[in-house]
Protein backbone atom coordinates (compact mmCIF):
# COMPACT_ATOMS: atom_id res chain seq x y z
CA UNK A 1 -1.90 30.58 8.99
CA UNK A 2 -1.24 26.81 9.77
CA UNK A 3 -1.90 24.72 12.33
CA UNK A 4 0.54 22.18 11.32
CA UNK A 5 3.93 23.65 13.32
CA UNK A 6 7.45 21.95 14.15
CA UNK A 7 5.56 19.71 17.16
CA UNK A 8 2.47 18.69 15.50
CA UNK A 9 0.82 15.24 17.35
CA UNK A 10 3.95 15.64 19.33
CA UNK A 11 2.09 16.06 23.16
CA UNK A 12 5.14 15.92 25.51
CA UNK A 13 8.78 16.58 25.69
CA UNK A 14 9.47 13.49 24.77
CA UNK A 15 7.95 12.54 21.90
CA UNK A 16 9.11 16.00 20.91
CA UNK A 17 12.89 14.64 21.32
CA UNK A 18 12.07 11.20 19.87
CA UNK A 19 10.80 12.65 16.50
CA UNK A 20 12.80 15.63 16.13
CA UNK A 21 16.23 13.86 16.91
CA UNK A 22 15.65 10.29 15.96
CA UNK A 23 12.81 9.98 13.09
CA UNK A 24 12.66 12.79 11.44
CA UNK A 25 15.56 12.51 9.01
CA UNK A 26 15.78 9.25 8.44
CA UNK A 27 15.35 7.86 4.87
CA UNK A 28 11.93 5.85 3.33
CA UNK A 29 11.42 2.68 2.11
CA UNK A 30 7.29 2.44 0.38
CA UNK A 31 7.18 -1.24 0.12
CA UNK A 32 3.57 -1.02 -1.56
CA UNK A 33 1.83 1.41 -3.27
CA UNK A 34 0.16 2.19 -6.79
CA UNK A 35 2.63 4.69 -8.21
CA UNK A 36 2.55 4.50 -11.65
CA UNK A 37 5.77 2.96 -13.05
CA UNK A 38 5.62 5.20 -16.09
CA UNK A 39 5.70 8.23 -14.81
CA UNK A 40 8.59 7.21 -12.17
CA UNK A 41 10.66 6.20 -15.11
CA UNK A 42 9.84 9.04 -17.45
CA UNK A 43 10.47 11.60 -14.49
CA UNK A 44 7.01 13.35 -15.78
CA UNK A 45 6.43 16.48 -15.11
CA UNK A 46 2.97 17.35 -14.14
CA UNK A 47 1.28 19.68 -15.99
CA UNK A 48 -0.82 21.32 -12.66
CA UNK A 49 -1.59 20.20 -9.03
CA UNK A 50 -4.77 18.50 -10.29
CA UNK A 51 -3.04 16.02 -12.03
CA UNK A 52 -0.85 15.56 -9.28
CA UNK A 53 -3.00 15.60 -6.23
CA UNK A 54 -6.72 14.87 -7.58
CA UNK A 55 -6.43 12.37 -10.57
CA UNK A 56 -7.28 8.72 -9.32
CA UNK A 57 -7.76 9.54 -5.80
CA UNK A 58 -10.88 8.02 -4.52
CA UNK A 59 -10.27 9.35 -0.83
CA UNK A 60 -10.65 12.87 -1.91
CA UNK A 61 -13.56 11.69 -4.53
CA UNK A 62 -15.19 10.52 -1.72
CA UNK A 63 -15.36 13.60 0.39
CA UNK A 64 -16.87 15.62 -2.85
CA UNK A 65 -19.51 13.43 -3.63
CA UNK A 66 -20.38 13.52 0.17
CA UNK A 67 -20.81 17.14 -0.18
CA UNK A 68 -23.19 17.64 -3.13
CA UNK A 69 -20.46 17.94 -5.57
CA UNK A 70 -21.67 16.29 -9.06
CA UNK A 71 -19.04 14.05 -10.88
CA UNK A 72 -18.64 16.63 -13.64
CA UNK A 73 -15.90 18.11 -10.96
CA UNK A 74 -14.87 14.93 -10.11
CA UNK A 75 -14.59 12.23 -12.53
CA UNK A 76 -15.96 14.08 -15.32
CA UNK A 77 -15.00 16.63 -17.54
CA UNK A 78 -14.43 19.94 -15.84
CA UNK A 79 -11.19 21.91 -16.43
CA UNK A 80 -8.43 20.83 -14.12
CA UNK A 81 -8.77 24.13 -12.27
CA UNK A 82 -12.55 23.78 -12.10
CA UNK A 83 -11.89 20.70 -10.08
CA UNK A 84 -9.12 22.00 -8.02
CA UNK A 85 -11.71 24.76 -7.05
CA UNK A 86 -14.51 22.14 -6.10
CA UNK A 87 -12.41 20.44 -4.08
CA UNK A 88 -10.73 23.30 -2.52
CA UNK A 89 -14.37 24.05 -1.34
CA UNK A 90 -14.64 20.69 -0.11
CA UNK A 91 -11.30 20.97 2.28
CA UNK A 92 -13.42 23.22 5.28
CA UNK A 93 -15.99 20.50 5.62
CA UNK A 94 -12.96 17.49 5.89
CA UNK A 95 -12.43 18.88 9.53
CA UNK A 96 -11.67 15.63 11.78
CA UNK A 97 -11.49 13.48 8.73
CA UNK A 98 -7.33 12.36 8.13
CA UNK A 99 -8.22 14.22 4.32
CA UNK A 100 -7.94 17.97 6.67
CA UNK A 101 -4.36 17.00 8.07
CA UNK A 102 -3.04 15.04 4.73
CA UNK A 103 -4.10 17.95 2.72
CA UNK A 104 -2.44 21.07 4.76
CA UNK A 105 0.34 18.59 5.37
CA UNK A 106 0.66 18.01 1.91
CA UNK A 107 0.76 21.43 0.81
CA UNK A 108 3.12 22.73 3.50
CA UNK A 109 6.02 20.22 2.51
CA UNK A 110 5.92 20.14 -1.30
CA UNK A 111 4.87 23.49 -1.52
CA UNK A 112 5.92 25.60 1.14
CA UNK A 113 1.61 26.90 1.26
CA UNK A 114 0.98 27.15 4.89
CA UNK A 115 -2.70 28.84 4.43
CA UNK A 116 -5.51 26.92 5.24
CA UNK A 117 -7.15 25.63 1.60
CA UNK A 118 -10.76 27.17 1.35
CA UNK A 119 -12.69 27.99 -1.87
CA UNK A 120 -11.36 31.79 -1.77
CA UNK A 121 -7.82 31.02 -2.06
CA UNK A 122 -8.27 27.74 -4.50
CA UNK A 123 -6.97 29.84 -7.53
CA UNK A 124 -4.10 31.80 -5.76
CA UNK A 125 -2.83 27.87 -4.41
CA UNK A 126 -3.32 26.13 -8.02
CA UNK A 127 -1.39 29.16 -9.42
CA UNK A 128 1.24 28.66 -6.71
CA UNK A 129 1.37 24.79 -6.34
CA UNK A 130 1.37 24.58 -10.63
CA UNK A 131 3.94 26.63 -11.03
CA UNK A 132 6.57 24.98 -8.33
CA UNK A 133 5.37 21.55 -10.20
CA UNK A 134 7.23 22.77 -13.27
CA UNK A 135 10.51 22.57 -11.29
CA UNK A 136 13.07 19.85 -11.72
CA UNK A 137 12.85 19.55 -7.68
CA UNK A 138 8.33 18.85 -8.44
CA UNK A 139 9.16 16.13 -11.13
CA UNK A 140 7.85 12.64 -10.38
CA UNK A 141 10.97 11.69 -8.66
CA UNK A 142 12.18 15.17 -7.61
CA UNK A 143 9.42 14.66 -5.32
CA UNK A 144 10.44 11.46 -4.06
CA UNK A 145 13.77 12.70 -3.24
CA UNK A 146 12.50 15.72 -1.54
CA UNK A 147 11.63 13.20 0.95
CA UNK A 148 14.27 10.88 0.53
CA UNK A 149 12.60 8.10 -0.58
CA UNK A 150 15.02 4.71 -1.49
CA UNK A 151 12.66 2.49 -2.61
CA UNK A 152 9.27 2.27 -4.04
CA UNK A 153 8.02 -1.24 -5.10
CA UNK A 154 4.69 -0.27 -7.13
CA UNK A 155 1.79 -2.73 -7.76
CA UNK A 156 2.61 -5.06 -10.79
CA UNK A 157 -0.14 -7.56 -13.04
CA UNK A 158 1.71 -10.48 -13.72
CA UNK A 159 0.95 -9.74 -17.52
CA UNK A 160 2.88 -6.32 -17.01
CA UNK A 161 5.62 -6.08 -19.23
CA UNK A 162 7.96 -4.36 -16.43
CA UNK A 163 9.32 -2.13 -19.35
CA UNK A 164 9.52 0.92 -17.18
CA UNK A 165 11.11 -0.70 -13.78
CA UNK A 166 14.02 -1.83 -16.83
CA UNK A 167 14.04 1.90 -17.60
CA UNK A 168 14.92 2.84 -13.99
CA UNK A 169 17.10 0.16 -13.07
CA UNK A 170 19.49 1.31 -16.23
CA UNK A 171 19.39 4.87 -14.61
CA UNK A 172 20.54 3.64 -11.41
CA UNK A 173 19.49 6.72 -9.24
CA UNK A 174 17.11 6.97 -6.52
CA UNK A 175 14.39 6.41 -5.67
CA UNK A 176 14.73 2.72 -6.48
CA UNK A 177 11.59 1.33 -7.97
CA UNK A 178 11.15 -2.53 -8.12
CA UNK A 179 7.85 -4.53 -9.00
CA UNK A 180 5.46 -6.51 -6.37
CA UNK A 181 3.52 -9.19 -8.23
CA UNK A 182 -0.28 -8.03 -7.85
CA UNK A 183 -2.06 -11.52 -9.10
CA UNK A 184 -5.73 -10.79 -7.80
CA UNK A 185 -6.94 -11.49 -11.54
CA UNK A 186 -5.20 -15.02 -12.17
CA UNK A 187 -7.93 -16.35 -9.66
CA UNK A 188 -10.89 -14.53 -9.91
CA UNK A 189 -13.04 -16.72 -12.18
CA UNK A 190 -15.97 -15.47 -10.55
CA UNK A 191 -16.56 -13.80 -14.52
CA UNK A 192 -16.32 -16.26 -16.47
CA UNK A 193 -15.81 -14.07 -20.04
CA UNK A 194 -12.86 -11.50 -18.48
CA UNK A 195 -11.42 -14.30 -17.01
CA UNK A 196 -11.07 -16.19 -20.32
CA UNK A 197 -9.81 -13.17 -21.72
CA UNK A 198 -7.18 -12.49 -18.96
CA UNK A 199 -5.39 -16.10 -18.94
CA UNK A 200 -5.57 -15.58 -23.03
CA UNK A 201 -3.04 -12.31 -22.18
CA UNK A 202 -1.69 -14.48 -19.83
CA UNK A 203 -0.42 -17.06 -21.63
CA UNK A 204 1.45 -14.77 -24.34
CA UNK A 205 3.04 -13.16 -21.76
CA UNK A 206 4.20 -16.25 -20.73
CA UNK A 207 4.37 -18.08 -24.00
CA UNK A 208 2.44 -20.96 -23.15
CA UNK A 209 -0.97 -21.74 -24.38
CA UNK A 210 -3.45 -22.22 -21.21
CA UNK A 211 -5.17 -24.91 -21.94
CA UNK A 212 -5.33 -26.40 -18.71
CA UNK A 213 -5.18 -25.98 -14.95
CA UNK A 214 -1.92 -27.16 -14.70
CA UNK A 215 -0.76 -24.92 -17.66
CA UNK A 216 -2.16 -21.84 -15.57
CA UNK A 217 0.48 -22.60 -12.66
CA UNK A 218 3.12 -22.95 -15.06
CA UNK A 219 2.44 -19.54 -16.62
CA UNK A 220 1.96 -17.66 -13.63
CA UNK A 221 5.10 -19.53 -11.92
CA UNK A 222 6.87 -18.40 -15.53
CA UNK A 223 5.69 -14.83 -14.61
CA UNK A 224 6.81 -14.84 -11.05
CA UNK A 225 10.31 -15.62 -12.12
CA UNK A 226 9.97 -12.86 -14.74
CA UNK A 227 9.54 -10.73 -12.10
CA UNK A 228 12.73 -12.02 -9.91
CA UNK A 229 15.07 -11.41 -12.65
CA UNK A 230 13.84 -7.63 -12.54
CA UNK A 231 14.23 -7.26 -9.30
CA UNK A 232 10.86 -8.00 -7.80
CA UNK A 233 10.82 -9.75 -4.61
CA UNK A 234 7.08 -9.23 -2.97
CA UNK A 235 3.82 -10.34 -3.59
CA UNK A 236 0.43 -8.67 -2.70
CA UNK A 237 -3.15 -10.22 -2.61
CA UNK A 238 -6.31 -8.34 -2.56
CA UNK A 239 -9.23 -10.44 -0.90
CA UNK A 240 -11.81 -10.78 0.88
CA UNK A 241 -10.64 -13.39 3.63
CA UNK A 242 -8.40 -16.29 2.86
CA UNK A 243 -9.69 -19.70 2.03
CA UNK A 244 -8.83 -22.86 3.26
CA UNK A 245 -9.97 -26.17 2.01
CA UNK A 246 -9.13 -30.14 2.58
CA UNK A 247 -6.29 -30.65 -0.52
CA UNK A 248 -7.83 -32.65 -2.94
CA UNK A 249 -11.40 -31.49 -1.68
CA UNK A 250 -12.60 -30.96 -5.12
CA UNK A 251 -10.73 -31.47 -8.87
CA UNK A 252 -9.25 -28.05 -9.87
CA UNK A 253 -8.60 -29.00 -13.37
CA UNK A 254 -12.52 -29.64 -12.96
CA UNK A 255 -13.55 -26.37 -12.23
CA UNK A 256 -10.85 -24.81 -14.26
CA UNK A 257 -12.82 -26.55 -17.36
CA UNK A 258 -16.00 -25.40 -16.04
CA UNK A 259 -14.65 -21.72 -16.22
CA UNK A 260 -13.42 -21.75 -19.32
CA UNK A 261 -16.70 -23.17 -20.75
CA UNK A 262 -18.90 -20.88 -18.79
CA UNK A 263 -21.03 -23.18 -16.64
CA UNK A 264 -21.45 -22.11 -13.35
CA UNK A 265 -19.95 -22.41 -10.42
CA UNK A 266 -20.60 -23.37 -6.36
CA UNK A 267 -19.46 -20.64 -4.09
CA UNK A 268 -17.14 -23.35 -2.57
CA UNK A 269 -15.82 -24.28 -5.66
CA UNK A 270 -14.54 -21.06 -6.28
CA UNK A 271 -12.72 -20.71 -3.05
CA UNK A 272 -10.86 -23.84 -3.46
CA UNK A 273 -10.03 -22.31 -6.86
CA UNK A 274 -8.55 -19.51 -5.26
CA UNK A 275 -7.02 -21.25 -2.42
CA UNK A 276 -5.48 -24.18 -4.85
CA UNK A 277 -4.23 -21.61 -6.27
CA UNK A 278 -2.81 -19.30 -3.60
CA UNK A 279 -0.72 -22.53 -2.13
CA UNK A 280 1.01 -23.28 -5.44
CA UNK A 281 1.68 -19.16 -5.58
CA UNK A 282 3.03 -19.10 -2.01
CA UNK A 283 5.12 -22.20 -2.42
CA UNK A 284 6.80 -20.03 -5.23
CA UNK A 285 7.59 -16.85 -3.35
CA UNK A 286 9.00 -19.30 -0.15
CA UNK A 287 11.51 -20.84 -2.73
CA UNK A 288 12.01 -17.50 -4.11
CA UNK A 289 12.85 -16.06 -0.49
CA UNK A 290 10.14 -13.58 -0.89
CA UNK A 291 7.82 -11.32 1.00
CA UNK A 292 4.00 -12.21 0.82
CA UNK A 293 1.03 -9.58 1.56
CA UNK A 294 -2.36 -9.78 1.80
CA UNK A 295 -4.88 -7.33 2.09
CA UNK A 296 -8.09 -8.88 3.38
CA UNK A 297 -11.32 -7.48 4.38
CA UNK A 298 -12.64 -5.22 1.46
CA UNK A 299 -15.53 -4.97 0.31
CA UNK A 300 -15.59 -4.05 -2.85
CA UNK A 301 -17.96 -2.46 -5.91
CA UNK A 302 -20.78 -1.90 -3.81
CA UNK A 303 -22.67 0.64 -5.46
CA UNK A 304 -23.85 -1.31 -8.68
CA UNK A 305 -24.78 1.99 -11.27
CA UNK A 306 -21.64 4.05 -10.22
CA UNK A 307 -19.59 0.91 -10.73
CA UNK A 308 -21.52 0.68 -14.55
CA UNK A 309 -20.88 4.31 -14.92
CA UNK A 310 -16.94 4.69 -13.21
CA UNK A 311 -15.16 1.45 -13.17
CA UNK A 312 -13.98 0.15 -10.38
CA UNK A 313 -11.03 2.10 -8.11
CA UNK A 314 -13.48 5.08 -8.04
CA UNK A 315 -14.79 5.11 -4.50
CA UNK A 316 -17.62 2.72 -3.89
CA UNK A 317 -15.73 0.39 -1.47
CA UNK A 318 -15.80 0.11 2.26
CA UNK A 319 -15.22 -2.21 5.09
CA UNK A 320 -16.39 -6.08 5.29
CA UNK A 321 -17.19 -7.75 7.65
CA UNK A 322 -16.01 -11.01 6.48
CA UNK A 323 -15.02 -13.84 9.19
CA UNK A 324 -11.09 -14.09 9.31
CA UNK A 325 -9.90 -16.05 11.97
CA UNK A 326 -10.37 -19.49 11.18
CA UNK A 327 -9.33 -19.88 7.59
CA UNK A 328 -6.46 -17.40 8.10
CA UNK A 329 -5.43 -20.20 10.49
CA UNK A 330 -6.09 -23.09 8.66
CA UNK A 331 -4.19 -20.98 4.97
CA UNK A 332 -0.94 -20.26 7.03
CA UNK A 333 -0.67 -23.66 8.65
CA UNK A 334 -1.22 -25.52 5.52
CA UNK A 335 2.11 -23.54 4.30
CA UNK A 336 3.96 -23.70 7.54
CA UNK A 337 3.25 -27.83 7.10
CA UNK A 338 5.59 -28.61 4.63
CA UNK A 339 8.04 -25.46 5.80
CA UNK A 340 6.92 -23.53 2.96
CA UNK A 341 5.78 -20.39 4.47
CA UNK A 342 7.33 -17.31 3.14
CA UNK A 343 7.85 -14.28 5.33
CA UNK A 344 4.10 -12.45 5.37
CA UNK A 345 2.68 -9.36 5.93
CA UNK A 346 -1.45 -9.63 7.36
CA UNK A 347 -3.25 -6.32 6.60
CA UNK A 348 -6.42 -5.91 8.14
CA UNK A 349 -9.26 -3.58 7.56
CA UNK A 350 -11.93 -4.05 10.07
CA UNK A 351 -10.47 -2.59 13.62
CA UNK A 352 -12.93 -5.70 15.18
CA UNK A 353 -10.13 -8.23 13.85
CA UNK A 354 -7.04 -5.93 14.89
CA UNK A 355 -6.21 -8.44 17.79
CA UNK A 356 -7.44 -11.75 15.33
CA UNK A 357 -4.49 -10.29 13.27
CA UNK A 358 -2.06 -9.09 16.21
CA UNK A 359 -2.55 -13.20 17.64
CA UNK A 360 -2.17 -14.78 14.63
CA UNK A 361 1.14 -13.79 13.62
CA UNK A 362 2.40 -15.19 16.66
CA UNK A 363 1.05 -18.19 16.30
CA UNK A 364 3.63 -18.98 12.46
CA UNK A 365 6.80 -16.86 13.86
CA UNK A 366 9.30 -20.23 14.00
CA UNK A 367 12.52 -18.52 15.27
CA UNK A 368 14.23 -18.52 11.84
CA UNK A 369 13.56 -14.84 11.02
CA UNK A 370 13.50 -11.83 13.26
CA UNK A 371 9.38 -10.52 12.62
CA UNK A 372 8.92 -13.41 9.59
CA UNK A 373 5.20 -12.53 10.16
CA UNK A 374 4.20 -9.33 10.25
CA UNK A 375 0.51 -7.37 10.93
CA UNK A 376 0.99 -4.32 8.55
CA UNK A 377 -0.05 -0.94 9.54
CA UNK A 378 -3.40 0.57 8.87
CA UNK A 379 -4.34 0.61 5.75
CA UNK A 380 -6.86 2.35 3.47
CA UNK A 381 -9.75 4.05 5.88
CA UNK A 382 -7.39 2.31 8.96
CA UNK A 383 -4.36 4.61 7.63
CA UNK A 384 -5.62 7.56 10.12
CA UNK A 385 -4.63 8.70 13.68
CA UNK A 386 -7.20 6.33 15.67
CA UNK A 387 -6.42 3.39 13.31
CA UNK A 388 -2.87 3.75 13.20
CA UNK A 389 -3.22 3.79 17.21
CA UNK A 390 -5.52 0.83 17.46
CA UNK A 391 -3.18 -1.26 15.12
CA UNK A 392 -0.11 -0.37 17.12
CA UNK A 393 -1.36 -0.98 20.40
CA UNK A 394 -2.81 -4.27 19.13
CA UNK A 395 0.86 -5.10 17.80
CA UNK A 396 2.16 -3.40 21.10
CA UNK A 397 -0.45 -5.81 23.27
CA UNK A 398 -0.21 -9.18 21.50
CA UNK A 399 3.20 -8.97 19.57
CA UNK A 400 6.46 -6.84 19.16
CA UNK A 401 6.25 -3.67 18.37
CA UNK A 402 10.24 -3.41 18.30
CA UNK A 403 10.28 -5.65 15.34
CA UNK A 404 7.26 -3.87 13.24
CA UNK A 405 8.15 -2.98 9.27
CA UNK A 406 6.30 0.34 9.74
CA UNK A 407 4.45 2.82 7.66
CA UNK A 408 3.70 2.49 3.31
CA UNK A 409 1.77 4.86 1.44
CA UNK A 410 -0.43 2.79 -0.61
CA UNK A 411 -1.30 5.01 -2.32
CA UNK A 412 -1.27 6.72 -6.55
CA UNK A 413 -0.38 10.04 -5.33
CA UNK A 414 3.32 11.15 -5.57
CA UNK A 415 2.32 13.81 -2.99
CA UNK A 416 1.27 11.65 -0.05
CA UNK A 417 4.71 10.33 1.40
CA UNK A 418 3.78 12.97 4.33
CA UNK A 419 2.26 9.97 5.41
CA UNK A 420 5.58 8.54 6.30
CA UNK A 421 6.03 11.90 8.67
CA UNK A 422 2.22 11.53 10.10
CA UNK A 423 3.21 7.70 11.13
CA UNK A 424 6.84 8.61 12.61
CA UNK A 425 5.05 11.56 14.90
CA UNK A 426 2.20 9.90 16.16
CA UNK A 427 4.31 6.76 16.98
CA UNK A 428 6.69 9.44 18.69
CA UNK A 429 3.26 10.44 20.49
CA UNK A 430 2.76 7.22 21.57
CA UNK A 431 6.03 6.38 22.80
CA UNK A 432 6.71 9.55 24.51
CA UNK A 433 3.49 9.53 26.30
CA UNK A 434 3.92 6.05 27.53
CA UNK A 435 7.56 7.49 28.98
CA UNK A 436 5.92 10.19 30.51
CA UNK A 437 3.13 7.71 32.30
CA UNK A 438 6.51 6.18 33.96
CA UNK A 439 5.43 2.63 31.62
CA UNK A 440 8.85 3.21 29.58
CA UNK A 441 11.99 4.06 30.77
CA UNK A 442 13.41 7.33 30.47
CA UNK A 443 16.20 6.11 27.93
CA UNK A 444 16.05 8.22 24.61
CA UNK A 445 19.23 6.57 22.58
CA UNK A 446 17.31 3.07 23.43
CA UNK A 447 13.65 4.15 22.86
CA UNK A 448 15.07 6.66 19.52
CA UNK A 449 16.71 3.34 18.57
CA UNK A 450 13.51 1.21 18.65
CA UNK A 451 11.89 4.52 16.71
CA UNK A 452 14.86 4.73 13.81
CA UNK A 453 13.94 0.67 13.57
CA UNK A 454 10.44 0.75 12.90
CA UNK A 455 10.80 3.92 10.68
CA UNK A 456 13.48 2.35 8.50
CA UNK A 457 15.75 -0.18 9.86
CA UNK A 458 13.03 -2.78 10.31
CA UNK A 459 11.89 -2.59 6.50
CA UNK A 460 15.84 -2.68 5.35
CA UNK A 461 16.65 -5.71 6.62
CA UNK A 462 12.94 -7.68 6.40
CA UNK A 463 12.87 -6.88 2.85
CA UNK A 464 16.68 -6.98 2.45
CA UNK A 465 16.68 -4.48 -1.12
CA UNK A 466 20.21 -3.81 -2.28
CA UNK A 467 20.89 -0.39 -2.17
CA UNK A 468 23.71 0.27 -4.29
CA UNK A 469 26.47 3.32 -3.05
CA UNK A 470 25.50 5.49 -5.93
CA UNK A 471 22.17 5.79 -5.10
CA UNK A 472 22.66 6.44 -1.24
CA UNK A 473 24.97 9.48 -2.30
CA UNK A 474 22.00 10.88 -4.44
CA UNK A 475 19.42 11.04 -1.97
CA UNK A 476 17.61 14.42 -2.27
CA UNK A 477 16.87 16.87 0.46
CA UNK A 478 14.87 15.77 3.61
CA UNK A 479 11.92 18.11 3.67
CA UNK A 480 10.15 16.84 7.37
């Protein structure tokens, strides 16, 4: 019996109309997430839903550990079904947490399971769920189609060899899958032995022997055009906050030498390594016409044995509290300068910086491009009803909603583009509740307009991916 019916988060008339005859069918573009590239271009087949729903999802890792569950149903080495069964346990106790609507959501769309997930019926729903992932329809990109899906740009080293986005691209079906240039590690010299290593597999990537800073900027720029030939046209940054320094405020070929001899380092000379850095990388994507994102406010690896005993990506991050405003500022302007800032997306993930964020873009939109600086939508613990609310009504407050890129799933599982349908009704919600409070006119086609933009239209023409006719004429069947 589920909860999850045709007008789910849908609280008036209105926002009934707005999703059901505007939103709901229209197509997806996931500008960032971690989809593996591999499995998109092999069409794998998964063997059971564990594979597809638990493996590399901290989120539900999370929720286990909180519980008492030990890592041997986790991380460790219990049977795929074993797992399932621990975490279909878990699923009672996720009530209020975005986990208790993602997972019915989830398993109501792909699956067609509309029974609550407890520990009794864990083995009758892996039976089920396994068995429909055998079907062509269940493949890696059978279940992008289900949800017509047109492009997914996954999360790309600059050492990657982009092997598998070649694969796809010679297929020429949907959903389209191009590469975002992920270069966290080509600045993060804050280990001096993995970073020696790294600019080692850098350089034969890029055939050049790194000897020196300015050898490092050639490679990388060598890698960034590697990626533009294969279609790749955005960036992403993880970090902390952004830096900014004085140019010149300390030699960079300096500390590059000090890195790659292992003496150690000031704190500030690492963050004018990383902001050096960062301006000669932005410069790059503006000439390239390219999208820029960065994801600031993690705080990552905090629990020091599980990271020893895991690896990092396994859970142990949360929210910083790092300051934001004032070298955000001082970052953007030192691009905007010279003209050299590229279109940008700001993700935030403290809710106490939401209107930092929602102000700042203002502050480097120049007329030239309609939304050239964007505040992305909640992401990671923000990507939730009350986050997704305070970002929009930050946006909504401070900026233009109207001209707003929308939802991505950020995410490794093929199984969460629901997430696309949980944004579309609760911004429906939102919308249609304001009408009803008389602060928005009573005009569907106009309001359903601004809704089909933000779902899709917005993210078309922002990112401006060319979408051949083939593929739009083999877009699977829309499952919202």
């Amino acid at each position: 019996m589920t909860f999850i019916k045709d007008n789910f988060l849908l609280e008036t008339p209105y926002a009934k109309q707005l999703y059901h005859d505007y939103a709901k069918e229209m197509p997806i573009i996931d500008y960032h997430n971690h989809l593996s590239p591999e499995q998109i271009a092999n069409n794998h087949q998964f063997k059971n839903i564990t594979e597809a729903w638990l493996a590399g999802d901290h989120y539900k890792w999370r929720a286990m550990r909180t519980l008492g569950i030990d890592e041997h149903y986790i991380t460790g080495g219990a049977s795929d079904e074993e797992k399932f069964q621990k975490w279909a346990e878990t699923v009672p106790f996720t009530l209020r947490n975005p986990l208790y609507h993602w997972t019915h959501l989830e398993l109501q769309r792909y699956f067609e399971i509309e029974d609550l997930l407890t520990g009794a019926n864990a083995t009758q729903v892996y039976k089920n769920a396994s068995r429909q992932l055998q079907k062509d329809s269940h493949s890696a990109v059978g279940l992008l189609q289900q949800f017509s899906v047109e492009v997914v740009c996954t999360t790309d080293d600059p050492i990657d060899s982009l092997e598998h986005h070649q694969k796809t691209k010679k297929k020429g079906v949907l959903p389209k899958m191009l590469p975002s240039f992920r270069p966290d590690k080509l600045y993060a010299i804050e280990d001096h032995t993995s970073y020696k290593s790294y600019i080692e597999r850098l350089g034969e990537a890029a055939d050049i022997q790194i000897k020196s800073y300015a050898d490092l900027i050639e490679a990388a720029k060598k890698r960034i055009m590697f990626f533009h030939e294969n279609g790749g046209r955005l960036s992403d940054h993880g970090l902390e906050q952004l830096y900014h320094f004085k140019p010149n405020t300390f030699d960079v070929e300096v500390i590059f030498k000090k890195v790659v001899n292992g003496a150690d380092l000031l704190p500030d000379e690492i963050g004018y390594f990383k902001f050096e850095t960062l301006m000669h990388l932005c410069r790059e994507y503006h000439r390239l016409g390219w999208v820029q994102q960065f994801h600031l406010g993690a705080l990552r690896n905090t629990n020091a044995r599980k990271m020893a005993q895991l690896g990092p990506d396994t859970g142990f991050d949360s929210i910083g509290d790092f300051s934001q405003a004032s070298g955000l500022a001082g970052f953007l302007n030192e691009l905007d300068s010279t003209d050299q800032l590229a279109k940008t997306i700001l993700y935030n993930l403290n809710p106490a910086y939401n209107e930092v964020f929602a102000t700042m873009i203002g502050n480097f939109n120049d007329g030239t491009i309609k939304g050239k600086m964007q505040f992305g939508s909640g992401w990671w613990y923000m990507d939730q009803l009350d986050g997704m609310e305070k970002q929009i009504n930050a946006l909504s407050n401070m900026g233009f909603l109207s001209c707003f890129v929308g939802m991505l799933t950020d995410s490794r599982s093929f199984l969460s583009f629901p997430r696309h349908e949980y944004f579309r009704r609760l911004l429906c919600n939102i919308l249609g509740n304001d009408i009803k409070k008389g602060l928005l006119p009573n005009d569907m086609a106009y309001i359903g307009g601004l809704v089909q933009d933000i779902s899709y239209r917005n993210a078309k023409a922002y990112f401006n991916f060319k979408i051949e006719e083939n593929q739009q004429n083999e877009k699977g069947h829309n499952v919202r």
